[in-house]
Protein backbone atom coordinates (compact mmCIF):
# COMPACT_ATOMS: atom_id res chain seq x y z
CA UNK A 1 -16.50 -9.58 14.19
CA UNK A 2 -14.69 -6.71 12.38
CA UNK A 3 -14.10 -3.66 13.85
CA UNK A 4 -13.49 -0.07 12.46
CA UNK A 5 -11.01 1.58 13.97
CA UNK A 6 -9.29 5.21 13.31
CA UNK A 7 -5.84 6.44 14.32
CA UNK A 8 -2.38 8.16 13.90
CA UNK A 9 0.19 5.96 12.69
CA UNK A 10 2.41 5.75 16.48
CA UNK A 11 5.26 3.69 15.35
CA UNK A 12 6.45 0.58 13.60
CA UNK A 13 7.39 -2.18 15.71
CA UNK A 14 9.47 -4.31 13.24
CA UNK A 15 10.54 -6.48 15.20
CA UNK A 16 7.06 -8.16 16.30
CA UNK A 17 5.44 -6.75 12.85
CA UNK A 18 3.17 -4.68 15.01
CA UNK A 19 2.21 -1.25 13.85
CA UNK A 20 0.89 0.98 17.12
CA UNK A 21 -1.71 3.36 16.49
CA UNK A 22 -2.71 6.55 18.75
CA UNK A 23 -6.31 5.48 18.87
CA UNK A 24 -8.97 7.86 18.32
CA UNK A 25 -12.03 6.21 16.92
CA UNK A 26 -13.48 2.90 17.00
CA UNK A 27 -17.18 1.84 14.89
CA UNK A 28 -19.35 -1.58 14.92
CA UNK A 29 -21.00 -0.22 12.20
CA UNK A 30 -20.72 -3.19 10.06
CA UNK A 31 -20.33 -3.89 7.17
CA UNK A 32 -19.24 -0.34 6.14
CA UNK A 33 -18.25 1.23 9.12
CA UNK A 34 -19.37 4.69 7.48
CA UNK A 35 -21.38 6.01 10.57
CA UNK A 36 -21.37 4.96 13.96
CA UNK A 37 -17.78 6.50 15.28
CA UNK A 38 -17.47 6.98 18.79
CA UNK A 39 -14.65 8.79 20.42
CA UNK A 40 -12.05 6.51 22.32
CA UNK A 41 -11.55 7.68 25.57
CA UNK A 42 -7.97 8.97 27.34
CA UNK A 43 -4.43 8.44 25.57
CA UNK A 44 -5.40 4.66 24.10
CA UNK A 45 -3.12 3.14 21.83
CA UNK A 46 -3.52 0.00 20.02
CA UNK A 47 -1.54 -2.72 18.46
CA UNK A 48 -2.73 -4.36 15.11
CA UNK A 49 -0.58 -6.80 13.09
CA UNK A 50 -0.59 -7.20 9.38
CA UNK A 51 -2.56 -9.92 7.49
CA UNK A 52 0.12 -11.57 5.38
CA UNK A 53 3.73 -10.44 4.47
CA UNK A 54 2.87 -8.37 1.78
CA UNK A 55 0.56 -6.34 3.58
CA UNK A 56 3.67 -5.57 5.88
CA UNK A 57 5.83 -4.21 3.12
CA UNK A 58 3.22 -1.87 2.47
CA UNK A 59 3.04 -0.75 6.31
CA UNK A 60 6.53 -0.33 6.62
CA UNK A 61 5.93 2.68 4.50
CA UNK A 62 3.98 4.51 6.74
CA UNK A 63 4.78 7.64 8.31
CA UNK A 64 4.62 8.47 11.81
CA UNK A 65 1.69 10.95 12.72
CA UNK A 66 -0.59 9.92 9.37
CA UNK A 67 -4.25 9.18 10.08
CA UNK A 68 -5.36 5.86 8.87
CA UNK A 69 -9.02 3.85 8.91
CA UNK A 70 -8.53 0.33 9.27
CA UNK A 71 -10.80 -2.11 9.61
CA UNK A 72 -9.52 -5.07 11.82
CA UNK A 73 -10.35 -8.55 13.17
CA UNK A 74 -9.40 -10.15 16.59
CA UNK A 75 -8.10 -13.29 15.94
CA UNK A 76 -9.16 -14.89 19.34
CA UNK A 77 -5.53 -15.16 20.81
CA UNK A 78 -5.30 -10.98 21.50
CA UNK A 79 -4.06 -10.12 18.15
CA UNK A 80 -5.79 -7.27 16.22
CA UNK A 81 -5.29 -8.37 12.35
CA UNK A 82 -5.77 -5.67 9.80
CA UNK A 83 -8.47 -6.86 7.01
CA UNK A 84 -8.00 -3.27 5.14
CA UNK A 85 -6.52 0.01 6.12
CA UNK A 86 -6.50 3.58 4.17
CA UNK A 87 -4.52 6.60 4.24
CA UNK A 88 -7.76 9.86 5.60
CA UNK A 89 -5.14 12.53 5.59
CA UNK A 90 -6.93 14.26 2.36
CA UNK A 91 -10.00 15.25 1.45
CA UNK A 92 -13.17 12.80 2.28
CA UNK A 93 -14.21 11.01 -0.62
CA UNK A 94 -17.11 12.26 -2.62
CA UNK A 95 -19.14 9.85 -4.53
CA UNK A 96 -20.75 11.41 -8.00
């Protein structure tokens, strides 16, 4: 099942292709994830991996500190794979 999940971009592990994420937020809100948002507890961070290769390229982008949404998918072998992710450092979008 997917999860939403809402962070700060912690630092690119290139390495293992693992971005780390402070983590703030998490939702089971599905399929949106638009309400739902419950604090996550203590200094958490989290590991999610990319979906394919060009995903990566876009991650490797990312600065450290920038709040991101995400919505990601265990695979079953403790790997957190990102379906989407967006950039929430401006304005919340306002539908007309």
């Amino acid at each position: 099942e997917p999860t939403g999940i809402r962070g700060t971009v912690r630092y690119i592990e290139k390495d293992r292709q693992t971005l780390w994420l402070n983590w703030e937020q998490r939702s089971d809100a599905r399929p949106l994830f638009e309400t739902g948002w419950k604090l996550v507890p203590g200094d958490a961070t989290l590991a999610v991996q990319p979906q394919d290769s060009e995903q990566w390229e876009k991650l490797l982008n990312l600065s450290k500190g920038l709040p991101l949404e995400l919505i990601v998918q265990d695979d079953g072998k403790g790997h957190r794979h990102i379906l989407s992710y967006e950039d929430i450092s401006g304005p919340p979008k306002i539908p007309l």
